[in-house]
C-alpha atoms as a PDB file:
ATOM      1  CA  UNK A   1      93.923 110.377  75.558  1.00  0.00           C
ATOM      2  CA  UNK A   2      93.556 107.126  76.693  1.00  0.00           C
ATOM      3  CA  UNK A   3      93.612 107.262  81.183  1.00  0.00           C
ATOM      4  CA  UNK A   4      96.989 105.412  82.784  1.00  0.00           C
ATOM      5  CA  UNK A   5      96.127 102.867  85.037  1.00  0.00           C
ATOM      6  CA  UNK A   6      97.613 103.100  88.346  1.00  0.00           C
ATOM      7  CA  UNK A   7      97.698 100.287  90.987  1.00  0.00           C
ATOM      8  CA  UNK A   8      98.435 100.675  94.623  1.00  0.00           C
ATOM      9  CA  UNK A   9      99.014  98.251  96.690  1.00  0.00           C
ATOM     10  CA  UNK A  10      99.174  99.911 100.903  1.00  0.00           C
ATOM     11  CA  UNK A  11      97.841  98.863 103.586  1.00  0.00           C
ATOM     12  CA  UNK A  12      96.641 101.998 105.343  1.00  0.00           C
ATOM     13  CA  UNK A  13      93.282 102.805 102.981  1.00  0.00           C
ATOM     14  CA  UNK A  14      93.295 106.314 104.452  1.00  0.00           C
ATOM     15  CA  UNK A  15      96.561 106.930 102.274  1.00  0.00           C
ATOM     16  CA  UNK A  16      95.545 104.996  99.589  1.00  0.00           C
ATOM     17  CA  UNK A  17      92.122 106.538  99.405  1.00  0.00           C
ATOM     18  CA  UNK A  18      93.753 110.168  98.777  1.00  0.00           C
ATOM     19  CA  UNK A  19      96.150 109.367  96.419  1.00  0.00           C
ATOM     20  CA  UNK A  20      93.552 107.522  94.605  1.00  0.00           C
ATOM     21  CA  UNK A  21      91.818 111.011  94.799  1.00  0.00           C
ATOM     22  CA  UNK A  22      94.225 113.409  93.710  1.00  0.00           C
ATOM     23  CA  UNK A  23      95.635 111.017  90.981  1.00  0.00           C
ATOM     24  CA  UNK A  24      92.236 110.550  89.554  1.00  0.00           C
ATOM     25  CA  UNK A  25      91.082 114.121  89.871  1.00  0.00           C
ATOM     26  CA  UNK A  26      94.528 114.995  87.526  1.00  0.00           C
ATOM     27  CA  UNK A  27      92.235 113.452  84.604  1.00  0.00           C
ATOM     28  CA  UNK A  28      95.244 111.296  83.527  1.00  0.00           C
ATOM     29  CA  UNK A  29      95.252 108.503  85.822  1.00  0.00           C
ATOM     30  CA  UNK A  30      92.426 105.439  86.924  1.00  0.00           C
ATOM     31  CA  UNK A  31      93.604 104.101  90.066  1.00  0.00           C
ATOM     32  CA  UNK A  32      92.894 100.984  92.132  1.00  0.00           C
ATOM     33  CA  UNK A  33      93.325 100.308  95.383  1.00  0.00           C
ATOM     34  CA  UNK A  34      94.471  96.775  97.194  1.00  0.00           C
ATOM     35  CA  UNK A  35      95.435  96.966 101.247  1.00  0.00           C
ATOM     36  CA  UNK A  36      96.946  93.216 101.251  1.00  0.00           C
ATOM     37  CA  UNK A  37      99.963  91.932  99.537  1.00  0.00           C
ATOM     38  CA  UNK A  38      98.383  88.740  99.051  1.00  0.00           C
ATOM     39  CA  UNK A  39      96.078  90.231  96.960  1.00  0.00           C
ATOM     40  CA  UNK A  40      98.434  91.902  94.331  1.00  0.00           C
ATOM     41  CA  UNK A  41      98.958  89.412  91.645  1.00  0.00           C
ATOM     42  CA  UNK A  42      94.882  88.650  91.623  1.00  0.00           C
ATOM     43  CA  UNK A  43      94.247  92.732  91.490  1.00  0.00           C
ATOM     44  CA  UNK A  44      97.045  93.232  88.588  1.00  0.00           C
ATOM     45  CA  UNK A  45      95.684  90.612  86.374  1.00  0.00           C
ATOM     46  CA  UNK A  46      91.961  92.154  86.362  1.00  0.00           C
ATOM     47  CA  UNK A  47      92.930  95.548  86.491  1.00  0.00           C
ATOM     48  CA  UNK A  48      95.923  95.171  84.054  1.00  0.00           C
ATOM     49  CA  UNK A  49      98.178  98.274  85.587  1.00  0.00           C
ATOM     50  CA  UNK A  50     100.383 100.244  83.537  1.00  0.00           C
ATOM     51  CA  UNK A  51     102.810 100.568  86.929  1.00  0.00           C
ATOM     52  CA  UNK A  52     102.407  99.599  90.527  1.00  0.00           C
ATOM     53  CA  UNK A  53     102.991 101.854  93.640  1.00  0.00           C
ATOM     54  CA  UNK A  54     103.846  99.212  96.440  1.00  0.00           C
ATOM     55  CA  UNK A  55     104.417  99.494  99.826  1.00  0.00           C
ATOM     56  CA  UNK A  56     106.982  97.885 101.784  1.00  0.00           C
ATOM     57  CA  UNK A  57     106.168  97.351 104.870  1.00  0.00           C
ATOM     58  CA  UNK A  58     103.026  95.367 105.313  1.00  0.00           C
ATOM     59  CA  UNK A  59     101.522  92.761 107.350  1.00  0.00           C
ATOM     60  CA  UNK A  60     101.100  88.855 105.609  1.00  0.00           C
ATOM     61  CA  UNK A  61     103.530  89.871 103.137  1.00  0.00           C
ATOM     62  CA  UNK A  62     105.445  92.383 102.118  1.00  0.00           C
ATOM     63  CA  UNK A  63     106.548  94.594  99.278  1.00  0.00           C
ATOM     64  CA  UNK A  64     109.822  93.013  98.778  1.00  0.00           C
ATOM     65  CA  UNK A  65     108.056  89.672  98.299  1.00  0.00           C
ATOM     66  CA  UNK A  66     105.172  90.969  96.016  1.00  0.00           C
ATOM     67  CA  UNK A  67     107.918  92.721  94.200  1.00  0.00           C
ATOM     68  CA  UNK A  68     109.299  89.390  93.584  1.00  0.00           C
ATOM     69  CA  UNK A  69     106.207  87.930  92.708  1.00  0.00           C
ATOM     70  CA  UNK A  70     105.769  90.435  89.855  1.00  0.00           C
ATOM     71  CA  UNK A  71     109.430  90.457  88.818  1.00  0.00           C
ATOM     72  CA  UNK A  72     109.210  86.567  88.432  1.00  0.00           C
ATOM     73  CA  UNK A  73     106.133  86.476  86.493  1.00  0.00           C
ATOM     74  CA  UNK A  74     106.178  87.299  82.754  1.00  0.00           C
ATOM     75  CA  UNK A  75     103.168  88.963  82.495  1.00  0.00           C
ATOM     76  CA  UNK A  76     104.061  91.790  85.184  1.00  0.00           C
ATOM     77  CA  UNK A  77     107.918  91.692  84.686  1.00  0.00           C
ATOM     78  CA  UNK A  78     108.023  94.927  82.109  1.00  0.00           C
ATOM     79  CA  UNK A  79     105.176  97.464  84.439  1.00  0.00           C
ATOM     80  CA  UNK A  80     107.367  99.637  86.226  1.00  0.00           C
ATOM     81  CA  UNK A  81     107.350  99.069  89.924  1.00  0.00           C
ATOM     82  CA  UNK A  82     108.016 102.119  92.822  1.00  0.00           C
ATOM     83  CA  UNK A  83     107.949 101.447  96.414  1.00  0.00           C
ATOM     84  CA  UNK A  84     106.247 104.225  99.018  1.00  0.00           C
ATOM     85  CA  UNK A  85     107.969 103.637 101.894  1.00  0.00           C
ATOM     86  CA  UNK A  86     108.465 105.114 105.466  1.00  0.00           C
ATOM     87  CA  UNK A  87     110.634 102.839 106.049  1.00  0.00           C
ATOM     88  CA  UNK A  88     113.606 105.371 104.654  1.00  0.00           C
ATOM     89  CA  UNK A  89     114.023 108.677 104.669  1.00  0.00           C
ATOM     90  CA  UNK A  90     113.704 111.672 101.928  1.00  0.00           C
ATOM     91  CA  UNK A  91     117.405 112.326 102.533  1.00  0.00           C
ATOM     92  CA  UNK A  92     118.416 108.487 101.707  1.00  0.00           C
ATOM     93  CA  UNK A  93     116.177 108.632  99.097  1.00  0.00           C
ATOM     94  CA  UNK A  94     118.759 111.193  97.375  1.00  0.00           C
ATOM     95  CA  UNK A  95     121.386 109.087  98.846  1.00  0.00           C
ATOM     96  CA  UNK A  96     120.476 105.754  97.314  1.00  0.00           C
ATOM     97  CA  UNK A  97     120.156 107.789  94.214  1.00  0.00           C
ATOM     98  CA  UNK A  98     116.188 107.331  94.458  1.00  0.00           C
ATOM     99  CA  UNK A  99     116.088 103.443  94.137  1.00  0.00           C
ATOM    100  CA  UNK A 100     115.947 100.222  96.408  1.00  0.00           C
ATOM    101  CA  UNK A 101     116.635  96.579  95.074  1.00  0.00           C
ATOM    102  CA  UNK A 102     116.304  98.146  91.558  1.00  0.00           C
ATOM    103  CA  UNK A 103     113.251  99.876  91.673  1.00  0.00           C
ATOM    104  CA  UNK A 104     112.816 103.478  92.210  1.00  0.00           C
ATOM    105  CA  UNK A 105     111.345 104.489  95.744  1.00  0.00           C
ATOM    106  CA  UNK A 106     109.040 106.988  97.212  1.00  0.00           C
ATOM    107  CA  UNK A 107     110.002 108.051 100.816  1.00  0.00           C
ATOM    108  CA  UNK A 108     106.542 108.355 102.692  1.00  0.00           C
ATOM    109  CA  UNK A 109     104.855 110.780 103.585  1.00  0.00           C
ATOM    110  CA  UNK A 110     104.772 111.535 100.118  1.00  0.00           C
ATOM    111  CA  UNK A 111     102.480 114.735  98.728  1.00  0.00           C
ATOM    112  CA  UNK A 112     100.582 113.305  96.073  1.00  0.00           C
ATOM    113  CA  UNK A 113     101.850 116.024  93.901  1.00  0.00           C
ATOM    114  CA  UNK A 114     105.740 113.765  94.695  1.00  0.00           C
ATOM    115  CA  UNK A 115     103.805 110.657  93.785  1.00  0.00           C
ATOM    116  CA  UNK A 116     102.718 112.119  90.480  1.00  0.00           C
ATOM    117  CA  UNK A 117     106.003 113.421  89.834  1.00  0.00           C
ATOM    118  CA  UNK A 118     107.603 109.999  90.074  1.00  0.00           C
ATOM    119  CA  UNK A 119     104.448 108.174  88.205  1.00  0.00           C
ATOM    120  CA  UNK A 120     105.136 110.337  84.999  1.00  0.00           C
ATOM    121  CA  UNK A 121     109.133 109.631  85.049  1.00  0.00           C
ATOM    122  CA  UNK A 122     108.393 105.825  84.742  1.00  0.00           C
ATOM    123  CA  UNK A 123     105.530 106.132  82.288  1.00  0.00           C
END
């Protein structure tokens, strides 16, 4: 079985470093890490992601933005997308019916046993 490639894009490498961790440890997932939005597009090309974790709140630019970015370009537009977010909380994700501007969210802090959860719904 071929490994799921996992990209995360978060700006706080502590959280990014343990996902990356646990997700690869699972046997099912490669996972690589980018801490700047800016950096996105340039990561997904090389790495070639089969869905992107993406924070929202970051500093240069943010989620929403490199959610655009991806949406808009026709090589990304089909990989599912899921913010992590602390920006809302587990209640409104149930509230919101788990999704924000159309893609499915993640309301941080976030076990990475949630996170996996959520990866192998949109795969």
């Amino acid at each position: 079985m071929q490994k799921k490639r996992i990209l995360v894009i978060d700006d706080e490498p502590a959280f990014t470093s343990l996902l990356k961790s646990h997700l690869e440890e699972s046997g099912a997932y490669e996972v690589r890490e980018v801490h700047r939005g800016e950096q996105a597009l340039d990561a997904a090309s090389a790495f070639k992601p089969d869905l992107i974790l993406l924070d929202v709140i970051m500093p240069h630019i943010d989620g929403a933005q490199v959610a655009v970015q991806f949406k808009t370009d026709e090589t990304f537009r089909e990989i599912p997308l899921v913010f992590l977010t602390a920006v809302v909380s587990k209640e409104e994700v149930e509230e919101r019916t788990g999704r924000i501007g159309g893609h499915p969210f993640i309301a941080k802090p976030a076990t990475p046993e949630e996170v996996m959860v959520v990866i192998a719904q949109y795969l």
